[in-house]
C-alpha atoms as a PDB file:
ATOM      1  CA  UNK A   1      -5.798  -3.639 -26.801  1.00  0.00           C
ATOM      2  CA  UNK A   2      -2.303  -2.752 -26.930  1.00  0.00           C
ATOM      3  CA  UNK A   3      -0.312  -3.852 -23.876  1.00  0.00           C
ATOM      4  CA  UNK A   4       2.385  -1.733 -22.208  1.00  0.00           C
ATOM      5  CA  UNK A   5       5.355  -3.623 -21.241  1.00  0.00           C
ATOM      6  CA  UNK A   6       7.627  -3.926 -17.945  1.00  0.00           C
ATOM      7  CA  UNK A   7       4.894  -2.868 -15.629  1.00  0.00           C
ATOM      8  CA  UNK A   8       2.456  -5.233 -13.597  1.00  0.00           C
ATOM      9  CA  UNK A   9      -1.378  -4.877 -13.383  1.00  0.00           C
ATOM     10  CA  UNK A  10      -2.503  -5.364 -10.127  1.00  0.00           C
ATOM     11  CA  UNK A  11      -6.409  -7.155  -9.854  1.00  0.00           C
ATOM     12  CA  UNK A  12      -8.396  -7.492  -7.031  1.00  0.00           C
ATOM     13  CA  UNK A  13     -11.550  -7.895  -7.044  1.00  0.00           C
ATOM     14  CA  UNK A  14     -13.688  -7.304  -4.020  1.00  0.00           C
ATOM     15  CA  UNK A  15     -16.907  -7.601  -1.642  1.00  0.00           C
ATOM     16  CA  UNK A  16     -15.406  -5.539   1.253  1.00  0.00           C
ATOM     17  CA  UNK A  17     -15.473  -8.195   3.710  1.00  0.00           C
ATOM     18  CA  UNK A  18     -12.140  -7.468   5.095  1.00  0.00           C
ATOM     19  CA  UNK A  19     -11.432  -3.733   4.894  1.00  0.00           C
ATOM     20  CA  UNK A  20      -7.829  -3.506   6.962  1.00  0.00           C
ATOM     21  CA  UNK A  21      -6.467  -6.053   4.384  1.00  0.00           C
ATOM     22  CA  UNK A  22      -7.478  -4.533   0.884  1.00  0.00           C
ATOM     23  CA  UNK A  23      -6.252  -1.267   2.814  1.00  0.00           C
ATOM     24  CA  UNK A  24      -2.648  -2.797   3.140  1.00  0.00           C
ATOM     25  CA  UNK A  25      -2.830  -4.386   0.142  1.00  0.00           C
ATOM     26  CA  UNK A  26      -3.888  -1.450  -2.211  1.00  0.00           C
ATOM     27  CA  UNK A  27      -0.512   0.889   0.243  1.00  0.00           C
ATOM     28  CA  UNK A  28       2.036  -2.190  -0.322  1.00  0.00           C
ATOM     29  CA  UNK A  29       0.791  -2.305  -4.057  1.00  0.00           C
ATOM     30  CA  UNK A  30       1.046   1.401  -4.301  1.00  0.00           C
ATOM     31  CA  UNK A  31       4.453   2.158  -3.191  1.00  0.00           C
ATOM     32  CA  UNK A  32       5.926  -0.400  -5.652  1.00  0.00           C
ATOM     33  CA  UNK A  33       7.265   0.899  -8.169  1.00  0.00           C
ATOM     34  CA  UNK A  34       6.587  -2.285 -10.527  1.00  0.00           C
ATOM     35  CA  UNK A  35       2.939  -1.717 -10.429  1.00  0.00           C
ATOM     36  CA  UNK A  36       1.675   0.113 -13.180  1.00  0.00           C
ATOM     37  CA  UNK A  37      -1.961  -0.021 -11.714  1.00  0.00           C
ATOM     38  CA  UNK A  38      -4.291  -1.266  -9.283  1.00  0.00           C
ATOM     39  CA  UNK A  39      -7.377  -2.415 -10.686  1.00  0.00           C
ATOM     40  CA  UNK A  40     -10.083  -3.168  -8.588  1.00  0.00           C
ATOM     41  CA  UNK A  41     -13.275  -4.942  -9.335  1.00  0.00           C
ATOM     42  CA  UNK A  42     -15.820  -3.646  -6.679  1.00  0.00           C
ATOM     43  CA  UNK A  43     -18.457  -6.438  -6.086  1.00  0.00           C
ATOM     44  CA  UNK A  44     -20.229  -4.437  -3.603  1.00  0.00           C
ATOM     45  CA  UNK A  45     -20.445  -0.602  -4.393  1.00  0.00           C
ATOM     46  CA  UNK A  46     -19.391   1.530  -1.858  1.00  0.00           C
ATOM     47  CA  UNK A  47     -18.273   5.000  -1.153  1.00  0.00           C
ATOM     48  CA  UNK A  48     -14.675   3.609  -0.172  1.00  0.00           C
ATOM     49  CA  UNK A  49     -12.231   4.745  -2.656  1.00  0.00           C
ATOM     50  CA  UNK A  50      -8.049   5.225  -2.817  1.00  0.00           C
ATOM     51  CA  UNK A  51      -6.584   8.764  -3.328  1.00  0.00           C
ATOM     52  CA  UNK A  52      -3.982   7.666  -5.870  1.00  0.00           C
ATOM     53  CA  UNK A  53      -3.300   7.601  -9.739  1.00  0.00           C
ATOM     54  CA  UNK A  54      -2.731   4.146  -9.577  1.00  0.00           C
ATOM     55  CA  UNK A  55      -5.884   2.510  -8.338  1.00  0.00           C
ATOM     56  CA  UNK A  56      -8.963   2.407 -11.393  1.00  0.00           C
ATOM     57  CA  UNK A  57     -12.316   1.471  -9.681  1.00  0.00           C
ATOM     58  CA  UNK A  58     -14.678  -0.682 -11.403  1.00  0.00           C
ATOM     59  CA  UNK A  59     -17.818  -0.309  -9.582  1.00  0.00           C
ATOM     60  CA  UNK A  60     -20.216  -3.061 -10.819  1.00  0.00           C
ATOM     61  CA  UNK A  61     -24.224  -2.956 -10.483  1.00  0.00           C
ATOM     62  CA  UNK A  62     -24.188  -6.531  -8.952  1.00  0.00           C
ATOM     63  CA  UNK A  63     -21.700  -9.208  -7.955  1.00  0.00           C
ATOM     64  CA  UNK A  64     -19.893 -10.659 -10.524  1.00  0.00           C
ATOM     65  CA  UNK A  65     -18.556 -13.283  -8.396  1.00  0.00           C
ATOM     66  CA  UNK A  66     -14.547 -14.013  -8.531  1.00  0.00           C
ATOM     67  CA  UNK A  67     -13.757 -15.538 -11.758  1.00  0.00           C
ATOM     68  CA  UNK A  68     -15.921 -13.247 -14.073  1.00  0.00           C
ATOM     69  CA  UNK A  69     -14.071 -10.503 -12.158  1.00  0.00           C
ATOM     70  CA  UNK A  70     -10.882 -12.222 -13.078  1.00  0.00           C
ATOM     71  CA  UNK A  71     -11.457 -12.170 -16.484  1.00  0.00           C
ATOM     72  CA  UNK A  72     -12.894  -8.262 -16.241  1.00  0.00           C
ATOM     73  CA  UNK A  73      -9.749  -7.111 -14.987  1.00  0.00           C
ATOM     74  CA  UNK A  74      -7.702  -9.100 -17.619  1.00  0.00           C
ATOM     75  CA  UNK A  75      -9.724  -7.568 -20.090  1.00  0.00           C
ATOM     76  CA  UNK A  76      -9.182  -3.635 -18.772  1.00  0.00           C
ATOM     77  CA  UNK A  77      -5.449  -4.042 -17.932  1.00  0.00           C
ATOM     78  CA  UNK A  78      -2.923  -1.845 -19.874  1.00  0.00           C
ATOM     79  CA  UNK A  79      -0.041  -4.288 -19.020  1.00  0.00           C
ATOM     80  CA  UNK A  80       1.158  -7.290 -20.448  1.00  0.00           C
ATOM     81  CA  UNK A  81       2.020  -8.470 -17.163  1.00  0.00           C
ATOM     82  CA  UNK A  82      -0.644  -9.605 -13.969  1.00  0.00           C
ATOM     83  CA  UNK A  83      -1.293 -10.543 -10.603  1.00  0.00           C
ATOM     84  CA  UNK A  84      -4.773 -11.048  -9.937  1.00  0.00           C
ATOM     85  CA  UNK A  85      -4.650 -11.300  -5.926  1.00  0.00           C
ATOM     86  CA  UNK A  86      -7.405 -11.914  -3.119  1.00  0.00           C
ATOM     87  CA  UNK A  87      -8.583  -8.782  -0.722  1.00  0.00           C
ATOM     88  CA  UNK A  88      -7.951 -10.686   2.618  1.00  0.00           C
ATOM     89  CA  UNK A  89      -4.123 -11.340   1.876  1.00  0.00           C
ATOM     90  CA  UNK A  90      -0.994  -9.322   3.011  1.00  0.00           C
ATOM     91  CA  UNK A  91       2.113  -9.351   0.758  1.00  0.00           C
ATOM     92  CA  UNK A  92       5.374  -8.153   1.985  1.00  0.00           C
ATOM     93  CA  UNK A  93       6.244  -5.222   0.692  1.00  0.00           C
ATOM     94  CA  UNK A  94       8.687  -4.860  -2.571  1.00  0.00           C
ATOM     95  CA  UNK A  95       6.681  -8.528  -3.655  1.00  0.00           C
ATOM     96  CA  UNK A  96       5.915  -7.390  -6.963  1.00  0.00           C
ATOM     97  CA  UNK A  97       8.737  -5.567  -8.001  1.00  0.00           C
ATOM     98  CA  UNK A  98      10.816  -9.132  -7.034  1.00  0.00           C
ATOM     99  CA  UNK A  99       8.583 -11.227  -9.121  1.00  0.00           C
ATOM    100  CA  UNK A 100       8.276  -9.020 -11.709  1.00  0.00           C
ATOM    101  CA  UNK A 101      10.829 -10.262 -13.918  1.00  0.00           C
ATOM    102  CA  UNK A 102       9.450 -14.009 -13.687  1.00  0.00           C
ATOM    103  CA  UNK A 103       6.474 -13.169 -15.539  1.00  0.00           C
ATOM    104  CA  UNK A 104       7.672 -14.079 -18.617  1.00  0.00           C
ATOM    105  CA  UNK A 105       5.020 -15.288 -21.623  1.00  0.00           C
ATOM    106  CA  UNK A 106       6.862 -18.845 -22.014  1.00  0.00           C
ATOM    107  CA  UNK A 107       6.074 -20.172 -18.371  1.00  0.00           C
ATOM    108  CA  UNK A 108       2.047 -20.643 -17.360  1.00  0.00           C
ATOM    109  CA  UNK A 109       1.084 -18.914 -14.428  1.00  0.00           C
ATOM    110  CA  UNK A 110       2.582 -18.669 -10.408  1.00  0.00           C
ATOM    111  CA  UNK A 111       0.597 -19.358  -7.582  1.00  0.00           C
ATOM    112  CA  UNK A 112       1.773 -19.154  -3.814  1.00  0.00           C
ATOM    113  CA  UNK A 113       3.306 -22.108  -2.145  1.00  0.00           C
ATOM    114  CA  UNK A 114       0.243 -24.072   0.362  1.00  0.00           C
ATOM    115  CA  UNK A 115       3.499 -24.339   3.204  1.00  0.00           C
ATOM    116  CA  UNK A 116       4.103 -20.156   3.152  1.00  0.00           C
ATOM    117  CA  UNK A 117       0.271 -19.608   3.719  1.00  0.00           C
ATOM    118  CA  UNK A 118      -0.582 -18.700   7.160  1.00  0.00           C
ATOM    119  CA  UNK A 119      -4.277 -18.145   8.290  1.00  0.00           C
ATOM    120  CA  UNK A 120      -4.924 -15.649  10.154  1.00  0.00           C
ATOM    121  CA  UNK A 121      -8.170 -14.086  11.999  1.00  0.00           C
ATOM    122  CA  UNK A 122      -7.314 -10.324  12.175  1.00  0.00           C
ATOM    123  CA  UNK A 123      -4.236  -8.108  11.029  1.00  0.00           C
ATOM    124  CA  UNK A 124      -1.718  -7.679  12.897  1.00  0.00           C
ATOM    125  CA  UNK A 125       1.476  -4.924  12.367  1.00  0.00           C
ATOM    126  CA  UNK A 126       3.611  -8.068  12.774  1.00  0.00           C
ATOM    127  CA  UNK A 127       2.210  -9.273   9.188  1.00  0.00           C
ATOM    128  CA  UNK A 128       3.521  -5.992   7.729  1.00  0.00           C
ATOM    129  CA  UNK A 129       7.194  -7.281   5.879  1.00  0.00           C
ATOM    130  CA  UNK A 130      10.045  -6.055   3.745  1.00  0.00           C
ATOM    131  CA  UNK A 131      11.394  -8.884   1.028  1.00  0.00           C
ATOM    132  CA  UNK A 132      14.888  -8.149   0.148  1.00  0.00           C
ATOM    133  CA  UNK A 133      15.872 -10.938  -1.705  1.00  0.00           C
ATOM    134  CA  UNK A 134      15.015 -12.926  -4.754  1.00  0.00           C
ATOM    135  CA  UNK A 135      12.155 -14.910  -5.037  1.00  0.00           C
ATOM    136  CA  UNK A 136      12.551 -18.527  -6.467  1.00  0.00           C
ATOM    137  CA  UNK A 137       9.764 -20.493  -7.924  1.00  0.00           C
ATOM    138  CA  UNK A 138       9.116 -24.572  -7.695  1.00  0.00           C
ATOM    139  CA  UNK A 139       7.973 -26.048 -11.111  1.00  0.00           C
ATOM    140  CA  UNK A 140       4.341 -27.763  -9.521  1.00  0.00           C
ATOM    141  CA  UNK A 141       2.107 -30.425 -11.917  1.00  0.00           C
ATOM    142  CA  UNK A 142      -0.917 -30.189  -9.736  1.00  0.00           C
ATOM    143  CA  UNK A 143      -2.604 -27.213  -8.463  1.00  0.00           C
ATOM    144  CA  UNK A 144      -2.089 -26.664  -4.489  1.00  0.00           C
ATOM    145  CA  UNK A 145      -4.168 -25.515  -2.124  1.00  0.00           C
ATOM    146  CA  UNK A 146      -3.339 -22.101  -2.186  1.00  0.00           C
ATOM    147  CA  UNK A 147      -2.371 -21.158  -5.517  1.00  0.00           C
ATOM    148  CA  UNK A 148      -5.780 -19.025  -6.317  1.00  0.00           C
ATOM    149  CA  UNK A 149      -4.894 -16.713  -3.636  1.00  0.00           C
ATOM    150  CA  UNK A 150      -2.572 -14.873  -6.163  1.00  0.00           C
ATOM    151  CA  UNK A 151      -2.353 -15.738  -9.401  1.00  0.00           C
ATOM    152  CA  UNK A 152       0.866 -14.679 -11.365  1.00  0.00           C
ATOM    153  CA  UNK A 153       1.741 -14.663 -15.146  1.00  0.00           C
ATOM    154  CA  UNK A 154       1.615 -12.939 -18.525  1.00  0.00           C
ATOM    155  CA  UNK A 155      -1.412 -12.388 -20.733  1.00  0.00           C
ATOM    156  CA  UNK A 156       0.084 -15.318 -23.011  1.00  0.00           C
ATOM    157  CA  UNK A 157      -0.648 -17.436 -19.765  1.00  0.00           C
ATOM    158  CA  UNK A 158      -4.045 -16.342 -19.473  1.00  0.00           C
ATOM    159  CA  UNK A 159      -7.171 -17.714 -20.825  1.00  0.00           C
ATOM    160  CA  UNK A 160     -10.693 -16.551 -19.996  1.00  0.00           C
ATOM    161  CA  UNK A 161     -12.704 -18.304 -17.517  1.00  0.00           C
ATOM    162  CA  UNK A 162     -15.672 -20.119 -18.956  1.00  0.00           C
ATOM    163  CA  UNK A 163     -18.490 -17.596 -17.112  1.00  0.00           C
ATOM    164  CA  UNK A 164     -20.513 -20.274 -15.620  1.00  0.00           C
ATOM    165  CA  UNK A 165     -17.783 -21.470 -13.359  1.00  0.00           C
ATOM    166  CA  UNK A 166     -17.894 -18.277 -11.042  1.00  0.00           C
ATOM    167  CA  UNK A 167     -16.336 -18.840  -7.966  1.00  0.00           C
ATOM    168  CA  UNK A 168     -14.470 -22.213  -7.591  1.00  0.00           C
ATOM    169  CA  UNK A 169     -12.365 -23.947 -10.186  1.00  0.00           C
ATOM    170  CA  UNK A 170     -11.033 -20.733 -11.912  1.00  0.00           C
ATOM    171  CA  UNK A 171      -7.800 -21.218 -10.794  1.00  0.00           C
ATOM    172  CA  UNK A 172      -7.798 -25.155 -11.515  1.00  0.00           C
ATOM    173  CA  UNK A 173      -9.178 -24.088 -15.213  1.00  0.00           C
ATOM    174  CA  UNK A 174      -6.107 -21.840 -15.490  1.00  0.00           C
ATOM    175  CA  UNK A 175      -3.829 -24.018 -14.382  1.00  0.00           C
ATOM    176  CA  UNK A 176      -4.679 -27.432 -16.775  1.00  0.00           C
ATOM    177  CA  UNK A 177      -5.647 -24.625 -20.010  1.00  0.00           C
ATOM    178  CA  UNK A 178      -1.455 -24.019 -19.484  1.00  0.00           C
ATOM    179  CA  UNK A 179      -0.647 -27.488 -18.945  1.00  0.00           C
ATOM    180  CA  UNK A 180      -2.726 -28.259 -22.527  1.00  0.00           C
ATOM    181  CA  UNK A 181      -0.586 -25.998 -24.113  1.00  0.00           C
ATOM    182  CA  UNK A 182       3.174 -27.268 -22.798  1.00  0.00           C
ATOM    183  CA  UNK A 183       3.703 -24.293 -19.991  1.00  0.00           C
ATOM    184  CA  UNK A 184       4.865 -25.356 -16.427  1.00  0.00           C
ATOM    185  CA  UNK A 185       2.935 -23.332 -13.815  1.00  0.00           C
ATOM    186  CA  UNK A 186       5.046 -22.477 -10.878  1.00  0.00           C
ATOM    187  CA  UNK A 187       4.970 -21.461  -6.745  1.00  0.00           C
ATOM    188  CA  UNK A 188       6.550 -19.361  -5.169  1.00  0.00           C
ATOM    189  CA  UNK A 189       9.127 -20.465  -2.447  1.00  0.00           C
ATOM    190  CA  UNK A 190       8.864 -19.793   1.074  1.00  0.00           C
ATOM    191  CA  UNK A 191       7.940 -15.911   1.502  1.00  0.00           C
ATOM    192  CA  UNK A 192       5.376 -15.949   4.574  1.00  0.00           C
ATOM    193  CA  UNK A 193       2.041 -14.848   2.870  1.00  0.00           C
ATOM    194  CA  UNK A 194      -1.018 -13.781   5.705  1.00  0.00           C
ATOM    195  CA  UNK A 195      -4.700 -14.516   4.619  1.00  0.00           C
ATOM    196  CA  UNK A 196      -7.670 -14.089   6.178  1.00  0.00           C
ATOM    197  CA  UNK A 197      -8.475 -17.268   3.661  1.00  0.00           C
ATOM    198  CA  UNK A 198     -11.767 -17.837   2.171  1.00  0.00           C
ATOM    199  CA  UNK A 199     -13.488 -14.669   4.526  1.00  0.00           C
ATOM    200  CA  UNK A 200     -15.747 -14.283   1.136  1.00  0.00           C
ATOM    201  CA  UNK A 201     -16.195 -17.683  -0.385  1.00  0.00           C
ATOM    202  CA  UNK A 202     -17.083 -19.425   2.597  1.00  0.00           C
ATOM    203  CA  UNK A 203     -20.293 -17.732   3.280  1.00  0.00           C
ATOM    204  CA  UNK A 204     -23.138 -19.824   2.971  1.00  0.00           C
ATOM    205  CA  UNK A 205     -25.219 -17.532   0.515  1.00  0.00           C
ATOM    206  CA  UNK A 206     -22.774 -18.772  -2.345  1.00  0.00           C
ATOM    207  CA  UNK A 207     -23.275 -22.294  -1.827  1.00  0.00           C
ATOM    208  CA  UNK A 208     -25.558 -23.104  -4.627  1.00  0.00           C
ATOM    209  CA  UNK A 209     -22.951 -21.085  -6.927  1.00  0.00           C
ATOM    210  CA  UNK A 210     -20.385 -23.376  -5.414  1.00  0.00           C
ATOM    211  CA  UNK A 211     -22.387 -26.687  -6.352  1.00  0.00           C
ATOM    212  CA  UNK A 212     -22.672 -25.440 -10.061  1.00  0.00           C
ATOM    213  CA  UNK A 213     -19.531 -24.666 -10.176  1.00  0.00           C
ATOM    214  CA  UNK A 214     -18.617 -28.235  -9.613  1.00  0.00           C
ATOM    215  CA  UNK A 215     -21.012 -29.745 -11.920  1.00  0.00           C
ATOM    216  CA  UNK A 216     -19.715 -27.027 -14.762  1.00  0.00           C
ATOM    217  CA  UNK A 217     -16.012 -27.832 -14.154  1.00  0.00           C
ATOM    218  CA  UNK A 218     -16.683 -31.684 -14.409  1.00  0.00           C
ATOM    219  CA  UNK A 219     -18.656 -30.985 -17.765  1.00  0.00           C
ATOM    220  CA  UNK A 220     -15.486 -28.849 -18.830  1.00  0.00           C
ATOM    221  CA  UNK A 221     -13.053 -31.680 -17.786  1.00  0.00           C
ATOM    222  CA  UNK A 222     -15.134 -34.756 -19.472  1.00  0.00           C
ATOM    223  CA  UNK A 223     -15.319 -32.845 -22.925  1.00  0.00           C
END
């Protein structure tokens, strides 16, 4: 497909677990003018839907689980440039736009910073933020805890997920294919980022998918 350039596709895919944060999410995301499109990935087919140009729905007949969806919504983006974020985070608003120009095709990928993560139970107005300044990134060798939460970068950075690692390990998988190929991944620096964290992954249903996960990503990593 041919890429557009100077925008940033948006990806989030979702189950719906945590409806007041995808709803700030998708209004932050659509009020920057940096964001070409919203993509989401809907895990869980719903009647919800956003009332805006921006936001394509991909309504799928049965949960894809996280990294598939990853790859999905690389695969449908018009823009060369990505964020592929969780739906239980709150960014401040004007994020993208700042980070924009830092996804550039000769660095890997940029993940968020474990230290600017703060866990949260419900949202809160005080979580809703302005960032008017630039954001740095810190070069990082090992993946933190944190960095799948929102994962930054150009197509060049990207390579697709093996599909039988589905929910863990994506973002590790990312971050060594870049590493392989002489790119730094980065974090960003300290911009308070709200999560819900892990209000999806942590159910207990997905536990066997976890466990495979695990014994596919060691497979990957002793080939």
């Amino acid at each position: 497909r041919y890429h557009l350039m100077c925008k940033v596709s948006a990806i989030i895919p979702t189950l719906w677990k945590t409806k007041k944060f995808i709803d700030h999410l998708v209004e932050v995301l659509i009020s920057d003018e940096s964001v070409g499109e919203i993509i989401i990935i809907d895990n869980n087919p719903t009647d919800f839907f956003y009332d805006n140009e921006k936001v394509v729905m991909l309504k799928q007949k049965e949960n894809l689980y996280v990294n598939p969806s990853w790859n999905l919504g690389i695969e449908e983006c018009d823009y060369d440039k990505f964020i592929i974020f969780n739906d239980d985070i709150i960014i401040p608003y004007n994020f993208v736009s700042q980070l924009e120009d830092l996804l550039t095709e000769d660095i890997g990928l940029i993940g968020l910073d474990a230290p600017s993560v703060i866990k949260v139970e419900t949202f809160e107005d005080i979580m809703i933020t302005f960032l008017n300044r630039e954001i740095n990134l810190k070069p990082v060798t090992t993946r933190n805890w944190g960095f799948g939460m929102l994962v930054a970068g150009h197509i060049k950075s990207y390579y697709k997920i093996p599909e039988n690692i589905r929910i863990w390990y994506g973002d590790d998988y990312l971050f060594q294919m870049n590493n392989c190929n002489g790119k730094t991944n980065y974090v960003v620096d300290d911009i308070p980022i709200y999560t819900k964290a892990s209000s999806t992954s942590d159910l207990e249903e997905f536990d066997e998918v976890k466990n495979i996960d695990t014994l596919m990503y060691g497979k990957i990593n002793t080939e």
